[in-house]
C-alpha atoms as a PDB file:
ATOM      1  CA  UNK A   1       0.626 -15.674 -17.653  1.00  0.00           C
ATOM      2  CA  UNK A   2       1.187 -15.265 -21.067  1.00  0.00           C
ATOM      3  CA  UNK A   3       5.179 -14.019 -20.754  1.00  0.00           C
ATOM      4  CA  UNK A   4       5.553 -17.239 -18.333  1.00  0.00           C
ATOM      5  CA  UNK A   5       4.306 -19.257 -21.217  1.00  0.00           C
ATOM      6  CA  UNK A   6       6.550 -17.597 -23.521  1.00  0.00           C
ATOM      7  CA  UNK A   7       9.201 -18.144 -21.608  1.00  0.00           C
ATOM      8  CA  UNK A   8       8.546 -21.829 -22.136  1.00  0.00           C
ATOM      9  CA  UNK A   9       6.845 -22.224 -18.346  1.00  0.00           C
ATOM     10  CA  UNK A  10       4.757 -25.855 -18.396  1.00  0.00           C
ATOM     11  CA  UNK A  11       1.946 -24.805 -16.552  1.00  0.00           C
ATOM     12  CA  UNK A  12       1.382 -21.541 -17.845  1.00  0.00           C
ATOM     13  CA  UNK A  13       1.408 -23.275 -21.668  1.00  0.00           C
ATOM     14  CA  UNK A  14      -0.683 -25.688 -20.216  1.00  0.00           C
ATOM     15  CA  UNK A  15      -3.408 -22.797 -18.889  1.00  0.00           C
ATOM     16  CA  UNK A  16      -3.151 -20.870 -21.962  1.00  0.00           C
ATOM     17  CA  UNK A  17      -3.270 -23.612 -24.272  1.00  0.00           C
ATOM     18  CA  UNK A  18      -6.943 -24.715 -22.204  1.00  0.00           C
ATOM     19  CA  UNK A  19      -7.777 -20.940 -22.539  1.00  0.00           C
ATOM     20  CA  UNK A  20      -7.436 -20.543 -26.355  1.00  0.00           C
ATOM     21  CA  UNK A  21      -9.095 -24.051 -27.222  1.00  0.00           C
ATOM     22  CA  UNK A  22     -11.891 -23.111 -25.071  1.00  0.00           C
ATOM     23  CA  UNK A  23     -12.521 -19.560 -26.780  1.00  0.00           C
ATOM     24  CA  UNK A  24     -11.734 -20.809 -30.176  1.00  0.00           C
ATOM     25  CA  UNK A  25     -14.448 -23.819 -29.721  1.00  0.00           C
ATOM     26  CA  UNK A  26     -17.014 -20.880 -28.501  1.00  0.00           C
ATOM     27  CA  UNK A  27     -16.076 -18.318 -31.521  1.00  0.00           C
ATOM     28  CA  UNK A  28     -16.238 -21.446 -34.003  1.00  0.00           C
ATOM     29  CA  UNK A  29     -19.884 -22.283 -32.801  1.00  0.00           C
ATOM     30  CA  UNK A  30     -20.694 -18.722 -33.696  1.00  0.00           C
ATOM     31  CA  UNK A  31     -19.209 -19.308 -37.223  1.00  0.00           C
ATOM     32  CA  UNK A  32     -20.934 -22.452 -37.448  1.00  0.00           C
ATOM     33  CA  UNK A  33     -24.721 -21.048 -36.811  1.00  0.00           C
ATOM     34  CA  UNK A  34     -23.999 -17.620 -38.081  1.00  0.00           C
ATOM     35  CA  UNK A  35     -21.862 -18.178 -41.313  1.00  0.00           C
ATOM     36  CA  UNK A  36     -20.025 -15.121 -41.491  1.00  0.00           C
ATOM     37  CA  UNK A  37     -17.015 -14.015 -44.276  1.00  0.00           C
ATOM     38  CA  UNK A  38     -14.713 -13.041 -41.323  1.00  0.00           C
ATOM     39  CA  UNK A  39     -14.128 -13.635 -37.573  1.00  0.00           C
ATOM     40  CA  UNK A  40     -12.331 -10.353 -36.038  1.00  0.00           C
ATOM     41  CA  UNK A  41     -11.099 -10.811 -32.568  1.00  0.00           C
ATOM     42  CA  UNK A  42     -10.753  -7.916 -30.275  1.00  0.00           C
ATOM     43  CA  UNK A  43     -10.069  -7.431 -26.765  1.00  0.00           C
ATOM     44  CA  UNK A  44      -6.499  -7.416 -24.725  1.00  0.00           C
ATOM     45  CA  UNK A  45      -6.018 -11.048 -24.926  1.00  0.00           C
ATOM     46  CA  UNK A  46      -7.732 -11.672 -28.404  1.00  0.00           C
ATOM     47  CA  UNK A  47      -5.014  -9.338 -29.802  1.00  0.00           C
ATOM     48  CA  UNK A  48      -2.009 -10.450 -27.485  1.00  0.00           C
ATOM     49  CA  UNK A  49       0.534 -11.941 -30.032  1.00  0.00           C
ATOM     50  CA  UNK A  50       2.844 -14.726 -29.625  1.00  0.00           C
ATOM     51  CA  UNK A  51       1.868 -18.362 -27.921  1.00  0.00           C
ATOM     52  CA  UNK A  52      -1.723 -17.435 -27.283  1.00  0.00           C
ATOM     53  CA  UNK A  53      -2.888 -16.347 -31.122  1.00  0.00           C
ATOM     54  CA  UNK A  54      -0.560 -19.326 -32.256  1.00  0.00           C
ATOM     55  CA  UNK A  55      -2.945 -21.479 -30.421  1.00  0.00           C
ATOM     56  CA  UNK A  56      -6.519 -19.849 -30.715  1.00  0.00           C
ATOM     57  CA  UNK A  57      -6.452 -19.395 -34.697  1.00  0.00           C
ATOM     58  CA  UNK A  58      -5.959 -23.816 -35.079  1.00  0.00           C
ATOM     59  CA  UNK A  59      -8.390 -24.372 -32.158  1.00  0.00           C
ATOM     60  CA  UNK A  60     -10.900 -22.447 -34.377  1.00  0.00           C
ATOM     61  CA  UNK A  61     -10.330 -23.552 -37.461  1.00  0.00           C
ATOM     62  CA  UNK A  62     -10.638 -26.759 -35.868  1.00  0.00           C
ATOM     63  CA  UNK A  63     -13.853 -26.897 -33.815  1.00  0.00           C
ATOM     64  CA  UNK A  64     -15.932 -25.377 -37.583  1.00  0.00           C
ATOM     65  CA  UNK A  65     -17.494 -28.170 -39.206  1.00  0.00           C
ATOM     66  CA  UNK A  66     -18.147 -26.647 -42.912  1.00  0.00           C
ATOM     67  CA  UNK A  67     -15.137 -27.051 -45.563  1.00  0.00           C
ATOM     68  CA  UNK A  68     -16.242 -23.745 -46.988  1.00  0.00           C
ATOM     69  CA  UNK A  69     -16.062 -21.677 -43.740  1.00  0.00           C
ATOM     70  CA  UNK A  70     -12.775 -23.603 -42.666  1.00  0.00           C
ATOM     71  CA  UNK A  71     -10.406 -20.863 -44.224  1.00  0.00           C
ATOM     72  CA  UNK A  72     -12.220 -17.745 -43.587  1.00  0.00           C
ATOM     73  CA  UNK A  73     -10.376 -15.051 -42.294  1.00  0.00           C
ATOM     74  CA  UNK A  74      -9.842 -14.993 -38.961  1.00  0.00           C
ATOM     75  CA  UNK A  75      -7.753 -11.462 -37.719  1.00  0.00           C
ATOM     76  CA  UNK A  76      -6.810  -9.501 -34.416  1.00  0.00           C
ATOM     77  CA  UNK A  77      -8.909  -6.438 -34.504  1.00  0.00           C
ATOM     78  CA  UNK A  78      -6.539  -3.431 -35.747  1.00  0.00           C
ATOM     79  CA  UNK A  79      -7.876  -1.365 -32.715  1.00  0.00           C
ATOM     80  CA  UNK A  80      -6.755  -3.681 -30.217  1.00  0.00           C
ATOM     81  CA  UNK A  81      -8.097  -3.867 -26.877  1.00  0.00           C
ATOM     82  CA  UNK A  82     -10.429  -0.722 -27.842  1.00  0.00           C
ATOM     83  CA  UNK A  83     -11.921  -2.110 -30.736  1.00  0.00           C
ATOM     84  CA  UNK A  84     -14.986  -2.855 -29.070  1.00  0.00           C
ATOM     85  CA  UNK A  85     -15.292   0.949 -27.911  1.00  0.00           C
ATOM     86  CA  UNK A  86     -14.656   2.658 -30.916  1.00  0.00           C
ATOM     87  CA  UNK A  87     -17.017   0.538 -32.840  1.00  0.00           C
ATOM     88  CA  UNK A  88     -20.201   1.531 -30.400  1.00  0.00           C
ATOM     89  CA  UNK A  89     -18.933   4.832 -30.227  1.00  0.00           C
ATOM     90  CA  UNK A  90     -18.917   5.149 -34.016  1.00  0.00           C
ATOM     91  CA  UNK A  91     -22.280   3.265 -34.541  1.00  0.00           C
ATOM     92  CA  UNK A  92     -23.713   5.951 -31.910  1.00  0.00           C
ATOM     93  CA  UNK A  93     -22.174   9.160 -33.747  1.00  0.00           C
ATOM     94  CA  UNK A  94     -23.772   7.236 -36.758  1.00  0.00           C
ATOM     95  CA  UNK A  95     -26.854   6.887 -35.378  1.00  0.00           C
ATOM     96  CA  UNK A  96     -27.287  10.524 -34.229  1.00  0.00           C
ATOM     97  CA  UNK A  97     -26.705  11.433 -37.949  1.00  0.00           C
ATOM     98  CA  UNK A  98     -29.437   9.274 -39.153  1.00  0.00           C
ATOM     99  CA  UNK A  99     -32.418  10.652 -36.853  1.00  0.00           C
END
């Protein structure tokens, strides 16, 4: 889906386009009740580049209702797609340390 709507396909734009609007009004309801300094999006399609980022990062911005939180960072986790894993893994190694 997200090569057709590279390649300039209508409907594909059209269903990505609905698709990043939607998830950026979710993550910026999570900015607006939990106020935090950056939004880091993981996962295969939160770090796909190209028409799909171009459209979630405005829908965001967008859908928060505070001035101040309007420009915080928003960035594609570094990890990628495993971001997610690597972060439970490491909070689990951490946690074995502790006790």
């Amino acid at each position: 889906m997200l090569s057709a709507a590279a390649a300039s396909d209508a409907i594909a734009r059209t269903v990505v386009e609905t698709a990043a609007i939607s998830l950026g009004a979710t993550i910026a309801l999570l900015v607006n009740v939990l106020a935090p300094e950056a939004v880091i999006v993981g996962g295969d399609l939160g770090t796909a580049p190209g028409y799909y980022w171009e459209r979630l990062e405005p829908a965001i911005r967008a859908h928060i209702w505070s001035e101040v939180h309007r420009d915080l960072p928003i960035l594609q986790a570094a990890q990628g797609a495993d971001a997610g894993f690597i972060g439970a893994a490491l909070l689990a190694l951490e946690s074995q340390r502790t006790s």
